[in-house]
C-alpha atoms as a PDB file:
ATOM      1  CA  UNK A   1       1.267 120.723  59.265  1.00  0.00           C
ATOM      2  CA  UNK A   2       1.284 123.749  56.787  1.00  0.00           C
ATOM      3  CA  UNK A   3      -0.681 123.845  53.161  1.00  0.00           C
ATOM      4  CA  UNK A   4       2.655 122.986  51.209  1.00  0.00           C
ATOM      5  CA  UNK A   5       4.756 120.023  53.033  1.00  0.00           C
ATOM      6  CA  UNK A   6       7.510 119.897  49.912  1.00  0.00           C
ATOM      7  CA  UNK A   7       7.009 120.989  46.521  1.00  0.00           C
ATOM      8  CA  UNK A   8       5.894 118.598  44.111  1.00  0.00           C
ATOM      9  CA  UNK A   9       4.270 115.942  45.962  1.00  0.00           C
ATOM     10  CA  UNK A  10       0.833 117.367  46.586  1.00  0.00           C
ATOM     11  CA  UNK A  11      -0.965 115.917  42.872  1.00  0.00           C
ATOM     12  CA  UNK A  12      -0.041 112.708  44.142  1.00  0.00           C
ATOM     13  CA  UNK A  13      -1.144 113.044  47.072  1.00  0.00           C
ATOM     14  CA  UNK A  14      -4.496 114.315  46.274  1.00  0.00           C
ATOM     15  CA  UNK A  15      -4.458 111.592  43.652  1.00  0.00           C
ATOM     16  CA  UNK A  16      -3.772 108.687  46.725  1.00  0.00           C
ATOM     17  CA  UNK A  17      -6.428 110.591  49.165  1.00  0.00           C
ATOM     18  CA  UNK A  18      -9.013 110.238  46.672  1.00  0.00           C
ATOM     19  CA  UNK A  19      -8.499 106.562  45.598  1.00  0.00           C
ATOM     20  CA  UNK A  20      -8.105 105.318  48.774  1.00  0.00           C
ATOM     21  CA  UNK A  21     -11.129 107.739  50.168  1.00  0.00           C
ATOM     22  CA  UNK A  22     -13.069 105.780  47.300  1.00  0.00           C
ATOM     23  CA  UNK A  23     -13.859 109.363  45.095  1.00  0.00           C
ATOM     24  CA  UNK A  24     -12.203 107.702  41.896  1.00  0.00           C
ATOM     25  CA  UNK A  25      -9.587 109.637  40.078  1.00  0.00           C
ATOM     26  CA  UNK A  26      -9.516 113.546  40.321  1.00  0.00           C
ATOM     27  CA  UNK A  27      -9.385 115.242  36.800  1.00  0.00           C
ATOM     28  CA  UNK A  28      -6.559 118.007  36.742  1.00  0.00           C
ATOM     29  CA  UNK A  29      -6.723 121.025  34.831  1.00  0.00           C
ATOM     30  CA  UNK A  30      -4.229 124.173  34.142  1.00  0.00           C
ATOM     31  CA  UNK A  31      -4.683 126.635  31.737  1.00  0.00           C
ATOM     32  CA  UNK A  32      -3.190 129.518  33.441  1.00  0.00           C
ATOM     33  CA  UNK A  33      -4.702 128.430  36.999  1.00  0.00           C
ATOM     34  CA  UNK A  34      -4.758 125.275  38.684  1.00  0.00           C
ATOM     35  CA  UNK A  35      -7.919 123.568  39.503  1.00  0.00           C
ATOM     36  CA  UNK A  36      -8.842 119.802  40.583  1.00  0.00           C
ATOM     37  CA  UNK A  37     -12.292 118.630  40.059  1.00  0.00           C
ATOM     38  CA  UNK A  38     -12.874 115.658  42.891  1.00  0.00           C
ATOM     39  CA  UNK A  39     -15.998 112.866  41.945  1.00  0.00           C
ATOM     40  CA  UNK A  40     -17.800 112.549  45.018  1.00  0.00           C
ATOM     41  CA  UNK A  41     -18.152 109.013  46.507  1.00  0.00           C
ATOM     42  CA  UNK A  42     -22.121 109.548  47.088  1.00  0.00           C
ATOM     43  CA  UNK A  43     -23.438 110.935  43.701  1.00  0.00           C
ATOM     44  CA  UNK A  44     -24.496 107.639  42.547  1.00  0.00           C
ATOM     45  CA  UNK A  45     -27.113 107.744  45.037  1.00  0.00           C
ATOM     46  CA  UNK A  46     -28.683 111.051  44.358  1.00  0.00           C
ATOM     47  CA  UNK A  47     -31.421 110.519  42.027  1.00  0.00           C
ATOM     48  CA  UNK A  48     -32.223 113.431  39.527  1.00  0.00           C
ATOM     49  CA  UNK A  49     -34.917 115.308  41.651  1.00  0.00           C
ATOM     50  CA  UNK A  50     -31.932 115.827  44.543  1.00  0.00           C
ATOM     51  CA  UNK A  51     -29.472 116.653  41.955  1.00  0.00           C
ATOM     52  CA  UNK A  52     -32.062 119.055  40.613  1.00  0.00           C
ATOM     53  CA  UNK A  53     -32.587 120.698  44.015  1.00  0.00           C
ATOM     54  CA  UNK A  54     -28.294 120.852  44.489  1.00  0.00           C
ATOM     55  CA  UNK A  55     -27.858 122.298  41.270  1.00  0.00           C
ATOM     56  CA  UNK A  56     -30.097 125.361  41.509  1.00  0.00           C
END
């Protein structure tokens, strides 16, 4: 299966993956680019030290 199956279903499909994967909505954003930001599933359970030590 290649990147692109038919134009113009891949936003819902992203949108159905993540829901049913249990990520919660993806935000969308275009301003001259395209870019999807996906919640991840687990960062309820990373307490602040951890997130500290991912986000350096």
């Amino acid at each position: 299966m290649g990147y692109i199956e038919k134009w113009g279903i891949g936003t819902s499909e992203v949108l159905k993956k993540c829901l049913l994967n249990g990520n919660g909505e993806p935000t969308f954003y275009s301003n001259g680019t395209f870019r999807v930001e996906v919640k991840s599933k687990y960062a309820a359970s990373i307490d602040d030290r951890k997130r500290t030590i991912i986000n350096t």
